[in-house]
N, C-alpha and C. Protein backbone atom coordinates (compact mmCIF):
# COMPACT_ATOMS: atom_id res chain seq x y z
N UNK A 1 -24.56 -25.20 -137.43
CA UNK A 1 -24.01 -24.06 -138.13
C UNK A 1 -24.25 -22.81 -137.29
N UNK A 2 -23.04 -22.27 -137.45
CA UNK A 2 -23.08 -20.62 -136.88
C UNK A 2 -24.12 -19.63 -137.43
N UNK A 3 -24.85 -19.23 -136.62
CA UNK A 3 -25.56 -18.01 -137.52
C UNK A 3 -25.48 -16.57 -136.76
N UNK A 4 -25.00 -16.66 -136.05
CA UNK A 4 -24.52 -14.89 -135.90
C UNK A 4 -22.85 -14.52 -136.47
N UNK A 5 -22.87 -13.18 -136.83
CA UNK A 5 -21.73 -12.91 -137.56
C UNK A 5 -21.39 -12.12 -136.62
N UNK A 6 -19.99 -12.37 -136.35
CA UNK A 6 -19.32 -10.79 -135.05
C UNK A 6 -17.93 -11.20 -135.88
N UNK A 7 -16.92 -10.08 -135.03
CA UNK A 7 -16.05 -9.56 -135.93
C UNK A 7 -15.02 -10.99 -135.62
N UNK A 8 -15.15 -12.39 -134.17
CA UNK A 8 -14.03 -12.57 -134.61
C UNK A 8 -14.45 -14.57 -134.80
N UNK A 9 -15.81 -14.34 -136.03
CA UNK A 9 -16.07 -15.06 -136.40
C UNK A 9 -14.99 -15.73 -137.97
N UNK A 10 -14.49 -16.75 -137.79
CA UNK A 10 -13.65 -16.98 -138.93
C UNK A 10 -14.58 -16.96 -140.14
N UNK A 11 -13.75 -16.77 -141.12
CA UNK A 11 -14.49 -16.41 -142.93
C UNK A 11 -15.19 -17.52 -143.08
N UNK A 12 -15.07 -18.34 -143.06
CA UNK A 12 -15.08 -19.96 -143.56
C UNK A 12 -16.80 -20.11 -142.79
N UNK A 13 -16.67 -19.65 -141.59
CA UNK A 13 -18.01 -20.05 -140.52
C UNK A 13 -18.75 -19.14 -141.02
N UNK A 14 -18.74 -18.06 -141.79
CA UNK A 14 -19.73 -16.82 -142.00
C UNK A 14 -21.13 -17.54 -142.91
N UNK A 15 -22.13 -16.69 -142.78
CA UNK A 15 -23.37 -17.17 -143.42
C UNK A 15 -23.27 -16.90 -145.09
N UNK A 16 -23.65 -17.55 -146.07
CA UNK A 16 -23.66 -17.15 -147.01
C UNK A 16 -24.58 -15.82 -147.45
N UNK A 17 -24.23 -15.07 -147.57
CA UNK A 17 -24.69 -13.41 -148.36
C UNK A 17 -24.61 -13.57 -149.69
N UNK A 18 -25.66 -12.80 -150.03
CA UNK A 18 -25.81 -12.18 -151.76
C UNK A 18 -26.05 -13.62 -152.58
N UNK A 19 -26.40 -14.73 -152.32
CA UNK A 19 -27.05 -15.70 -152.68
C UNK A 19 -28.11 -15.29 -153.55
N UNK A 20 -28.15 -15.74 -154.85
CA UNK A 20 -29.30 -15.76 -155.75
C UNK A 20 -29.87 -17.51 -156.39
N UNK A 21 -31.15 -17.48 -155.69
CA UNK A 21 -31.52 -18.38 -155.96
C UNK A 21 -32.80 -18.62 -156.96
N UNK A 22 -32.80 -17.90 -157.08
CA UNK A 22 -33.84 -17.51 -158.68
C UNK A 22 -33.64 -16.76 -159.74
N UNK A 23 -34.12 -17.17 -160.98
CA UNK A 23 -33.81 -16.06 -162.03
C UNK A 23 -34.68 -15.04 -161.98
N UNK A 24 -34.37 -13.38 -161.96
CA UNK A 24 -34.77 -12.35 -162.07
C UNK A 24 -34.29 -11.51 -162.75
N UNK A 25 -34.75 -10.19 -163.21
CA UNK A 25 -34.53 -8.90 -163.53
C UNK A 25 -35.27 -7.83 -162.95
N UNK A 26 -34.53 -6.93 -163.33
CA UNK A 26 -35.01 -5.18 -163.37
C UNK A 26 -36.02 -5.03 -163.77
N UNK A 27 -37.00 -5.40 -164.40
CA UNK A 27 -38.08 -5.61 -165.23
C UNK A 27 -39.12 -6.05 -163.94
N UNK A 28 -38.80 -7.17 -162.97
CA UNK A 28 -39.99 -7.26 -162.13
C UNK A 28 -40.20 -6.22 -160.80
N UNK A 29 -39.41 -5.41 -160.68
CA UNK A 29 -39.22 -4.40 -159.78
C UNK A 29 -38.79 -3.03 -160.07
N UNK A 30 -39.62 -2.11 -159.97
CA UNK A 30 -39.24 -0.41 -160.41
C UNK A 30 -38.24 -0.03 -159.16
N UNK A 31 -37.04 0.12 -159.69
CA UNK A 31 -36.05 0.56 -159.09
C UNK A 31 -35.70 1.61 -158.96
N UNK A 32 -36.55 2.43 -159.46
CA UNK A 32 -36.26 4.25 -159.66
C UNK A 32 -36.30 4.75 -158.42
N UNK A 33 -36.93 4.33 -157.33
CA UNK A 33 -37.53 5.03 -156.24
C UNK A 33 -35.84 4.94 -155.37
N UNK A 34 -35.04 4.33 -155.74
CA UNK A 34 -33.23 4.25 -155.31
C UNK A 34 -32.35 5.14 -155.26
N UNK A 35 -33.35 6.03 -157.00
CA UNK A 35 -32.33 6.95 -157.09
C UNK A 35 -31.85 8.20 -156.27
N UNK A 36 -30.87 8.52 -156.45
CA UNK A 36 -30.55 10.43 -155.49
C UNK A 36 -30.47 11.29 -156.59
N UNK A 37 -29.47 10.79 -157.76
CA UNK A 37 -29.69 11.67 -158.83
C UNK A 37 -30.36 11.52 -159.88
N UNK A 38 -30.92 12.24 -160.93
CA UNK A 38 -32.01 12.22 -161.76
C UNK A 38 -30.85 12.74 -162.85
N UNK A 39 -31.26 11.64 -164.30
CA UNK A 39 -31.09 12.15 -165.46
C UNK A 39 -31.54 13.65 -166.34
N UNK A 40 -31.49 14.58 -166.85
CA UNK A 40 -32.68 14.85 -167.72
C UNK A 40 -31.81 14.89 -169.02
N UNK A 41 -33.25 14.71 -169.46
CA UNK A 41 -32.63 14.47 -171.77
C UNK A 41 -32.76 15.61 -171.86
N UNK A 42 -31.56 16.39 -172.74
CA UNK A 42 -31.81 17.62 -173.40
C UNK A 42 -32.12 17.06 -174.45
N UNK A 43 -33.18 17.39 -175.50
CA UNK A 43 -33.30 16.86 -176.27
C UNK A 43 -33.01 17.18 -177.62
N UNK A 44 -33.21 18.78 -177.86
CA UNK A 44 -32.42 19.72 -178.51
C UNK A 44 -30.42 19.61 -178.58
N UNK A 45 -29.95 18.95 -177.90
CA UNK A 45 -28.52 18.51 -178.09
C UNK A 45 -28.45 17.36 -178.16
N UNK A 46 -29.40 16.23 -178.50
CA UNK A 46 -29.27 14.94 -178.45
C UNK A 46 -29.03 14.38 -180.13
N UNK A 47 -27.77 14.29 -180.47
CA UNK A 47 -27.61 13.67 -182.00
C UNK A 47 -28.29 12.24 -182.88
N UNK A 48 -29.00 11.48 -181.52
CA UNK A 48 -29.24 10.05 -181.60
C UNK A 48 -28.43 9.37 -181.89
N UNK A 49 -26.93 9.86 -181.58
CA UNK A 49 -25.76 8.76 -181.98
C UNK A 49 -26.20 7.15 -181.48
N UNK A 50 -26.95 6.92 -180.35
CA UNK A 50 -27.06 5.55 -179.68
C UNK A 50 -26.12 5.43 -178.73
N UNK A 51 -25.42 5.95 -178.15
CA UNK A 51 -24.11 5.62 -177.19
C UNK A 51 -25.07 5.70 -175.91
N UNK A 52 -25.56 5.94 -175.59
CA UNK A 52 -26.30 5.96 -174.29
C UNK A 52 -27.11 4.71 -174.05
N UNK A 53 -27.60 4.59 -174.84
CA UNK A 53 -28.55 3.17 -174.25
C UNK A 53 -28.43 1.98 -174.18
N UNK A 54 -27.20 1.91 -175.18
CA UNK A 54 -26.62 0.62 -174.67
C UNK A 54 -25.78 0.56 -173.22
N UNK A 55 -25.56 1.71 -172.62
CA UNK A 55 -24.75 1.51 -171.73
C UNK A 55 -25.82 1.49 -170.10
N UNK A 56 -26.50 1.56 -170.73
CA UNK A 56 -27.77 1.60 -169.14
C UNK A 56 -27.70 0.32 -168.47
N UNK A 57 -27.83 0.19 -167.36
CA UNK A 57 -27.79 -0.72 -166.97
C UNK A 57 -29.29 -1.98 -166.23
N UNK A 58 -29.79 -0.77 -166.69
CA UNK A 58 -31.46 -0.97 -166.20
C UNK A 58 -32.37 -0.52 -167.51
N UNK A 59 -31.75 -0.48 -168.69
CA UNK A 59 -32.63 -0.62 -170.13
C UNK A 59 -33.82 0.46 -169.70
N UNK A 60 -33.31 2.00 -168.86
CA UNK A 60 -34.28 2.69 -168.87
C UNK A 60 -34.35 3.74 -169.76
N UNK A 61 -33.55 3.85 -170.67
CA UNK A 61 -33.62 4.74 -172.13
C UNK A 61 -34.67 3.99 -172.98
N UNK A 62 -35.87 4.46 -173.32
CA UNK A 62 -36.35 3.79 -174.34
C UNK A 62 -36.28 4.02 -175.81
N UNK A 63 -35.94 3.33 -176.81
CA UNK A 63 -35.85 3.46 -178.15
C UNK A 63 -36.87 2.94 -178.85
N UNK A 64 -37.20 3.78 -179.47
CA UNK A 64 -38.51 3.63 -180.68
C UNK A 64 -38.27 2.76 -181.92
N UNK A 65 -39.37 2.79 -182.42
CA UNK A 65 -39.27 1.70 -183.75
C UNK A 65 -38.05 2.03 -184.68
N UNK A 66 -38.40 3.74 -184.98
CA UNK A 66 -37.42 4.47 -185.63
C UNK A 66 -36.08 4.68 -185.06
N UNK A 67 -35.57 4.07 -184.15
CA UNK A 67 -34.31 4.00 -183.89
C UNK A 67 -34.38 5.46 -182.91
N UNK A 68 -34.60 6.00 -182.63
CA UNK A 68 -34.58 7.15 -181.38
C UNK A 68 -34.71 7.39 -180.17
N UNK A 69 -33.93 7.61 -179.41
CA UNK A 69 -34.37 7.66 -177.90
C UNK A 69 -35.29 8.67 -177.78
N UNK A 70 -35.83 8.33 -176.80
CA UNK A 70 -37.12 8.90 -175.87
C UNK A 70 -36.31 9.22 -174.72
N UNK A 71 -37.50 9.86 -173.84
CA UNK A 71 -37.05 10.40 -172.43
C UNK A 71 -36.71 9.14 -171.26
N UNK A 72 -36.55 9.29 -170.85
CA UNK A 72 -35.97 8.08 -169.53
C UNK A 72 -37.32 7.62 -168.76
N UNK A 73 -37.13 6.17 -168.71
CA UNK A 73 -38.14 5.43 -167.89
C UNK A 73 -38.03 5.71 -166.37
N UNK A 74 -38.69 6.53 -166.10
CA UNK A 74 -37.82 6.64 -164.39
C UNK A 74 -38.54 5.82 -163.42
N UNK A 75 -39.34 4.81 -164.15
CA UNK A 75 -39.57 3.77 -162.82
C UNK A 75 -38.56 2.65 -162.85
N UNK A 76 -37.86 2.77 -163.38
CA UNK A 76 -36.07 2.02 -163.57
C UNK A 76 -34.82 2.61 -163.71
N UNK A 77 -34.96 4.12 -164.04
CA UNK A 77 -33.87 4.68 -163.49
C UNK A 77 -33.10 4.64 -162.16
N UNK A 78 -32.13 4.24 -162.08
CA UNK A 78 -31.53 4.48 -160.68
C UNK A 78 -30.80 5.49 -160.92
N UNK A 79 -30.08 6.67 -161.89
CA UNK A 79 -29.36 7.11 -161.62
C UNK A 79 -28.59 7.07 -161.60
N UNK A 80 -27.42 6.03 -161.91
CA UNK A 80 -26.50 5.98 -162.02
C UNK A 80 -25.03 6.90 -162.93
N UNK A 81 -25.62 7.59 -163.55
CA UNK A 81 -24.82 8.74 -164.53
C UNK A 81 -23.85 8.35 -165.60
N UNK A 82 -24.18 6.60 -166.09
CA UNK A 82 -23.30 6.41 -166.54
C UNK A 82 -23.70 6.23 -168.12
N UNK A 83 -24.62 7.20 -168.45
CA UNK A 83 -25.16 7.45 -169.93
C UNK A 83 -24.82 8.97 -170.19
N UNK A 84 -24.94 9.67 -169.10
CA UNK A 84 -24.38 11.15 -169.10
C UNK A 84 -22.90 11.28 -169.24
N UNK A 85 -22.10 9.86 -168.84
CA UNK A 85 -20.59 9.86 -169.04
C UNK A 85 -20.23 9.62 -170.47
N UNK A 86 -21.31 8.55 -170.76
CA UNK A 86 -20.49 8.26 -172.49
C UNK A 86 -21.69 9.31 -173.07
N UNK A 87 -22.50 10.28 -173.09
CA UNK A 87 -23.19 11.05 -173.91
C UNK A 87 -21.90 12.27 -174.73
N UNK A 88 -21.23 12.22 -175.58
CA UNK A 88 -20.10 12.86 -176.14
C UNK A 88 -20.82 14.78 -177.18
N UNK A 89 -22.62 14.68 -176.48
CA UNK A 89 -23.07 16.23 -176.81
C UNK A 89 -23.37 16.63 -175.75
N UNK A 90 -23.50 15.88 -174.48
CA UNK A 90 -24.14 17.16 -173.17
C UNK A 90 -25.47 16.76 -173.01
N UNK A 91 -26.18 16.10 -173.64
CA UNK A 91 -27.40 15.81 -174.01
C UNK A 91 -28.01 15.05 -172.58
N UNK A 92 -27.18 14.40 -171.99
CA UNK A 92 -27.95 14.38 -170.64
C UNK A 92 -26.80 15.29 -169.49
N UNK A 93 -27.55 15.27 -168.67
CA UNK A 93 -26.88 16.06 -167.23
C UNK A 93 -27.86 15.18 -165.85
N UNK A 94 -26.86 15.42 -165.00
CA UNK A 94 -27.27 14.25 -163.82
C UNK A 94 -27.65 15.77 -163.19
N UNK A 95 -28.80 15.87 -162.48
CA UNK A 95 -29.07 16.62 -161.21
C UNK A 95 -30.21 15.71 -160.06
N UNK A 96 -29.10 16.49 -158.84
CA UNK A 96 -29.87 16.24 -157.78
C UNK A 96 -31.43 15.70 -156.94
N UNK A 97 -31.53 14.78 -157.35
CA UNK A 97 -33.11 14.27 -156.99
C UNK A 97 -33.86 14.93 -155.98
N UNK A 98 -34.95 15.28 -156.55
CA UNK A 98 -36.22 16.53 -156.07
C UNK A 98 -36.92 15.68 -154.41
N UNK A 99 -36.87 15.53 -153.31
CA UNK A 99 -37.55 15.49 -152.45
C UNK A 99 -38.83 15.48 -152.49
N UNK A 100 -40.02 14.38 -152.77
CA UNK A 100 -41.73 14.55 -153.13
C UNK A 100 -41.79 14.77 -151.70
C-alpha cells in the first residue's frame, strides 16, 4: 500500500483520513481552548425560552434543575455562534476571544 499522498496520486490509492475507531465525546476533552470567538450571556435579556441549548453542539450551556440556563461552560465552548443565531432576545453576543 501507498502511503504518501501527492497531488497525482489516484483517489482510490489515498490513505484513509478521519477514521474513527472508537467511541468518544466532547465530554473526554475540553475543547474550549479552539475557540477565537467567545459567547457572553446577557443575562438581564435572557427570557429562558430554551432555544439555545438545545442547539449547542458541545452541551456547553448548562441547565439547572429548575429548568434555567446558566453561564457557558467554556472548557467546551468552541464558539461556534450558533446559540447567538437562534437566541430571538440578543441575550448572547459572540465577541472576539481575549489573547491570555
Amino acid at each position: 500500500m501507498k502511503t504518501d499522498i501527492n497531488t497525482n496520486t489516484p483517489w482510490n490509492e489515498l490513505t484513509p483520513g478521519g477514521t474513527i475507531y472508537n467511541s468518544g465525546n466532547a465530554k473526554e476533552f475540553k475543547t474550549g481552548d479552539w475557540r477565537s470567538m467567545t459567547p457572553r450571556f446577557i443575562e438581564e435579556k435572557c427570557k429562558q425560552c430554551g432555544l439555545c441549548f438545545p442547539v449547542c453542539p458541545d452541551d456547553a450551556i448548562p441547565v439547572c434543575k429548575d429548568r434555567k440556563r446558566t453561564d457557558f461552560n467554556f472548557d467546551y465552548c468552541k464558539g461556534c455562534g450558533v446559540c447567538a443565531k437562534v437566541c430571538p432576545f440578543g441575550a448572547i453576543e459572540m465577541r472576539e476571544e481575549e489573547i491570555k
